[in-house]
Every structure is written in structure tokens, then in C-alpha cells.
Protein backbone atom coordinates (compact mmCIF):
# COMPACT_ATOMS: atom_id res chain seq x y z
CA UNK A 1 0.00 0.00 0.00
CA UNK A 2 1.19 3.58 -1.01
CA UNK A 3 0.18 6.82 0.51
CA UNK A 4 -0.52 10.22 -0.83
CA UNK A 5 -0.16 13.15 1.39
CA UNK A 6 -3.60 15.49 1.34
CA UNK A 7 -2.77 18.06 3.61
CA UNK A 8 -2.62 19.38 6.86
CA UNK A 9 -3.93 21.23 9.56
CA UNK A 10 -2.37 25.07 8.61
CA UNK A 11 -2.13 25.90 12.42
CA UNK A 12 -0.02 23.39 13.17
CA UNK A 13 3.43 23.86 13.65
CA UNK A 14 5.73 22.55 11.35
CA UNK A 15 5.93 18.41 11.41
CA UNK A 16 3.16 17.86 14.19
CA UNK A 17 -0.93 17.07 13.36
CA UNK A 18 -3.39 16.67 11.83
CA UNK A 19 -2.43 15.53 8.80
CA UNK A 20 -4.23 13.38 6.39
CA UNK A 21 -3.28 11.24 3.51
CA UNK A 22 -5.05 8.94 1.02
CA UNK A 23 -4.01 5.38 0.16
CA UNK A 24 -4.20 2.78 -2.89
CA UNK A 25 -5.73 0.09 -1.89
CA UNK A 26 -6.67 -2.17 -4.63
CA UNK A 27 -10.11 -3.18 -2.91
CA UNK A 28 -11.61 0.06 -1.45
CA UNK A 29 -10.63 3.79 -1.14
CA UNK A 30 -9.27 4.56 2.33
CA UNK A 31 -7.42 7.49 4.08
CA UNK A 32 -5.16 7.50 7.01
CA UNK A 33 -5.77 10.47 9.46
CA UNK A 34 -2.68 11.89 11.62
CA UNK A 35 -4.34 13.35 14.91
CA UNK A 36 -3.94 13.52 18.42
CA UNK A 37 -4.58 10.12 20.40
CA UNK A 38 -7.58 10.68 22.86
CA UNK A 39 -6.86 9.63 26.16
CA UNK A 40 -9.74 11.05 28.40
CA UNK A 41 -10.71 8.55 30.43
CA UNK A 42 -14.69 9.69 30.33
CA UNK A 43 -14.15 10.10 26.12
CA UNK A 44 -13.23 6.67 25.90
CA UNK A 45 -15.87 5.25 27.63
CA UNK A 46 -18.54 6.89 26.32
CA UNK A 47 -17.14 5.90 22.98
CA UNK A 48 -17.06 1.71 24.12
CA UNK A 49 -14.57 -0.62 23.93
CA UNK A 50 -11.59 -0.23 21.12
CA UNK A 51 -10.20 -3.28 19.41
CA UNK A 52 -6.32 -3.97 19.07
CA UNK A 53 -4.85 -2.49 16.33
CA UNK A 54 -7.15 0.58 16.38
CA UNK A 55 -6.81 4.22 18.38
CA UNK A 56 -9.27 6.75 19.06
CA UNK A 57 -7.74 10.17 17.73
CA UNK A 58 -9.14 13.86 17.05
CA UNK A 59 -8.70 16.30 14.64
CA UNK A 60 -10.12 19.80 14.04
CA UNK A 61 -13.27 20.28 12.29
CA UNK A 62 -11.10 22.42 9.80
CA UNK A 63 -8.99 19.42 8.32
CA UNK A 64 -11.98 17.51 7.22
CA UNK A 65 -12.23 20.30 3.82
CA UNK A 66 -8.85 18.27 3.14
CA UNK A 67 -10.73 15.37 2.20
CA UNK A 68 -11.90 14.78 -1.41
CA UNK A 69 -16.05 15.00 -1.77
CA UNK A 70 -17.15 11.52 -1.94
């Protein structure tokens, strides 16, 4: 799988989050998201269990224009 950078977050400094990208999978079209891992304890259960392998993170309403209109 390759990755193709689709921008970031313009008020964050240089080399830290959110940042997204867009991959090729073959099968289905996915993106990767770069954010900040939530760790409020409260968050986290409200939100349920999270499998292994998988993180809850957060990024600013702002980055989501990044994305390409489905």
C-alpha cells in the first residue's frame, strides 16, 4: 500500500498534526488520518470498547475540507 499526502492542519506547527493522507488500496478507497490520540478517560468510555490495532484520535473540524467529496 502507497500513501498520498492530502494536507494538513495550517495551524499546526511545522511536522506535528493533523495531517491526512489517502491510500491505494486495490479493494476500497481509504485514508489515514494523523491526529492527536484521545486519552480522556470519560471520552473513551462513552465511545465503548476499542479493538487492538485501532486508536481513538481527534482532529479539528477544519482538516476535514482536506478530504476529497465523496
Amino acid at each position: 500500500m502507497r500513501v498520498q499526502f492530502l494536507g494538513k492542519d495550517p495551524e499546526s506547527e511545522h511536522g506535528q498534526s493533523p495531517t491526512l493522507f489517502a491510500t491505494d488500496r486495490a479493494d476500497r478507497c481509504t485514508y489515514i488520518v494523523q491526529g492527536w490520540v484521545v486519552t480522556d478517560r470519560q471520552v473513551l468510555a462513552e465511545i465503548g470498547p476499542v479493538p487492538d490495532g485501532e486508536a481513538v484520535i481527534e482532529i479539528p473540524e477544519e482538516s476535514s475540507a482536506i478530504l476529497p467529496a465523496a
